[in-house]
Protein backbone atom coordinates (compact mmCIF):
# COMPACT_ATOMS: atom_id res chain seq x y z
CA UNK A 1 157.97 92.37 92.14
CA UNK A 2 156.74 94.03 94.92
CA UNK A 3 152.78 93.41 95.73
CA UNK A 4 150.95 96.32 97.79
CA UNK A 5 147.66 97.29 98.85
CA UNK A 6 146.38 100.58 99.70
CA UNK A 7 143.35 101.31 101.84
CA UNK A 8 140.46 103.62 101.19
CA UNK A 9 142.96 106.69 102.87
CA UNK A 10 145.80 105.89 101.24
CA UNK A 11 147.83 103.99 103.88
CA UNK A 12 149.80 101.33 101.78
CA UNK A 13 151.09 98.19 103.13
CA UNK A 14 153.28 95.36 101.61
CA UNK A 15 152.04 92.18 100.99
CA UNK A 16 154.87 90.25 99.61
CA UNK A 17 157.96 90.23 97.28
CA UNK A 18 157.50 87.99 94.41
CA UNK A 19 160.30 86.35 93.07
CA UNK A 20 161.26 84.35 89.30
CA UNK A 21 158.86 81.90 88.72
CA UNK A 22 156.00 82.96 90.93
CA UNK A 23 152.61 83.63 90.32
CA UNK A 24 150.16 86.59 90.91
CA UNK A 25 146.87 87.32 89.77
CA UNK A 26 145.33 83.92 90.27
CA UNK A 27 142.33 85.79 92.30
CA UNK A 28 140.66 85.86 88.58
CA UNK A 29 140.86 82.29 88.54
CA UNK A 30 137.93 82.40 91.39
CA UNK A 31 135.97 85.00 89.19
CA UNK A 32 137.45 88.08 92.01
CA UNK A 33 136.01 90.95 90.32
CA UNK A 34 138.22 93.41 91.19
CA UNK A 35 142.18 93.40 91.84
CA UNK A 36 142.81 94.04 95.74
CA UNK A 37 147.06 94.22 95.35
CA UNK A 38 148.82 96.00 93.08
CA UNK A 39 152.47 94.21 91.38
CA UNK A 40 155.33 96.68 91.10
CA UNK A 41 158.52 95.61 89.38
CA UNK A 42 161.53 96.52 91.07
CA UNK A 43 164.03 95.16 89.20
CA UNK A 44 164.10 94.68 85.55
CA UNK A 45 161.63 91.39 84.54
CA UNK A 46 159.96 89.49 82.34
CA UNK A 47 156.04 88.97 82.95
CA UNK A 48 154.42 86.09 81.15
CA UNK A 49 150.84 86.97 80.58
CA UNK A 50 148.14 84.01 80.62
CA UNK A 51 144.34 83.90 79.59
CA UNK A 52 142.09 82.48 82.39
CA UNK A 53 141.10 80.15 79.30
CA UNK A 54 144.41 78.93 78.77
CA UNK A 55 145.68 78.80 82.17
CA UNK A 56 142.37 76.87 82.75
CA UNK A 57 142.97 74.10 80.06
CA UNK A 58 146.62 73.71 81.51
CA UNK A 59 145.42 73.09 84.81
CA UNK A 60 142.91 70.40 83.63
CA UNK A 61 145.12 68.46 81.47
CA UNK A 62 148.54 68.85 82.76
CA UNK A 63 148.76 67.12 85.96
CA UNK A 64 152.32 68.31 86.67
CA UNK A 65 151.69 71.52 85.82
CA UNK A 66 148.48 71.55 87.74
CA UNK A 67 150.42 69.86 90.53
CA UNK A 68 153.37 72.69 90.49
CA UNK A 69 150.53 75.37 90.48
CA UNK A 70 148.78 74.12 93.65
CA UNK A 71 152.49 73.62 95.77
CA UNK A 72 152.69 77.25 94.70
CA UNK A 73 149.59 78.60 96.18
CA UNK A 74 149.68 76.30 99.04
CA UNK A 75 153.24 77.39 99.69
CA UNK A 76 151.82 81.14 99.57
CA UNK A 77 149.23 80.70 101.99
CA UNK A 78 151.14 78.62 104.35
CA UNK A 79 154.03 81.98 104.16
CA UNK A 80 150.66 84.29 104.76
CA UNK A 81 149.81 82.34 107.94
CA UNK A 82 153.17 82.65 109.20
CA UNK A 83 153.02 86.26 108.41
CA UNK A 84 149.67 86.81 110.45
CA UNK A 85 151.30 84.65 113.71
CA UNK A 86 154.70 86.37 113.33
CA UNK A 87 152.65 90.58 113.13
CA UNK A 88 150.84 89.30 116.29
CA UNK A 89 153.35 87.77 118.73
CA UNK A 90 156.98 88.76 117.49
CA UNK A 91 158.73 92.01 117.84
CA UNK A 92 159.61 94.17 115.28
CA UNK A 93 163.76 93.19 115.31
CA UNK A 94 162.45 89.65 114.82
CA UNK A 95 159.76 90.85 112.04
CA UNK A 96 162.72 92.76 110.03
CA UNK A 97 165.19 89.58 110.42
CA UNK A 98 162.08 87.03 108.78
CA UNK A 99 161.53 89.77 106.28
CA UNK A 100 165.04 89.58 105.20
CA UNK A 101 165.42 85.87 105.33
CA UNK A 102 161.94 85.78 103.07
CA UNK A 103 163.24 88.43 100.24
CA UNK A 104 166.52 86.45 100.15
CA UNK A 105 164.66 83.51 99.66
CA UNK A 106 166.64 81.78 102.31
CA UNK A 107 164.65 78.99 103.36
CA UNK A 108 164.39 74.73 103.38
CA UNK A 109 162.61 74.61 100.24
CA UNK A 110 163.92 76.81 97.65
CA UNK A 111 167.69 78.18 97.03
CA UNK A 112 168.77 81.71 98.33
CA UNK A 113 169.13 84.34 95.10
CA UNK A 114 172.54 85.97 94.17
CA UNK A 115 171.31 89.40 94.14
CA UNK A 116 169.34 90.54 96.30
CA UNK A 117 167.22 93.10 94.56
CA UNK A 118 167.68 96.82 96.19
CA UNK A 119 164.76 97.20 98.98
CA UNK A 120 163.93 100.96 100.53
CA UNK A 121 163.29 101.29 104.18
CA UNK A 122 160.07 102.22 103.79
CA UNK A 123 159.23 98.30 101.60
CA UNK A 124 160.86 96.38 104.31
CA UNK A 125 158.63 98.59 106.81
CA UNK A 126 155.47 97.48 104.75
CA UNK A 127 157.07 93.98 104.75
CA UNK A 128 156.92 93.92 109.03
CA UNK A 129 154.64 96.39 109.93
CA UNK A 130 156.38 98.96 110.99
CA UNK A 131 158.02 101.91 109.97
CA UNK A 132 161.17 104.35 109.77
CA UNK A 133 159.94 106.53 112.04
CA UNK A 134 159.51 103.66 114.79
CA UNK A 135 163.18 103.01 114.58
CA UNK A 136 163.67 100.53 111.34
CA UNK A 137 167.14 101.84 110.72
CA UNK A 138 169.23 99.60 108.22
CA UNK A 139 172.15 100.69 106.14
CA UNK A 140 171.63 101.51 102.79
């Protein structure tokens, strides 16, 4: 899944590419009113739809669940910090290389995918902050 926002003007920007087993949407678990990031599937998925109600109870009596929830979101703010740090002092070659390293989930904590699911130019541009025009030039 790819996550997106889009300004006022129409300029869209990539937040993130989710992955099996992660979570979006929890904003309505803090009563946000309104969705700020739009999910995109780009591959073929599965999307497991729960209540605030439900997800609510499971939190509150299942401590491992509740625990696996909260390594989740902490894991996705911790990636969102790095994301701010790496826009402000790396270059864009560097950007594009963590951007690949992220999608493939190639990191300490979690095992690198198989397939890598088919990303355009213009995503991975979102992804760094940058685009084709600027000289992001990747085979396809």
């Amino acid at each position: 899944m790819k996550v997106t926002v889009k300004s006022k003007r129409g300029k869209e920007t990539v937040l993130g590419i989710l992955h099996r087993g992660d979570y979006f949407g929890a904003g309505c678990m803090r009563d946000q009113a309104f969705r700020t990031a739009t999910a995109t599937a780009m591959t073929r998925c599965r999307i497991l739809v729960i209540e605030k109600k439900e997800m609510t109870r499971a939190l509150h009596n299942g401590h491992e669940f509740s625990d696996h929830f909260i390594a989740c979101l902490l894991g996705r703010n911790i990636r969102i910090e790095e994301d701010l740090i790496d826009q402000h002092l790396n270059s864009c070659e560097e950007r594009l290389a963590r951007a690949l390293l992220l999608v493939a989930r190639y990191d300490k904590i979690r095992k690198p995918i198989a397939v890598i699911p088919k990303i355009s130019q213009g995503t991975l541009g979102g992804l760094i902050g940058s685009t084709r025009s600027r000289g992001l030039l990747l085979y396809e």
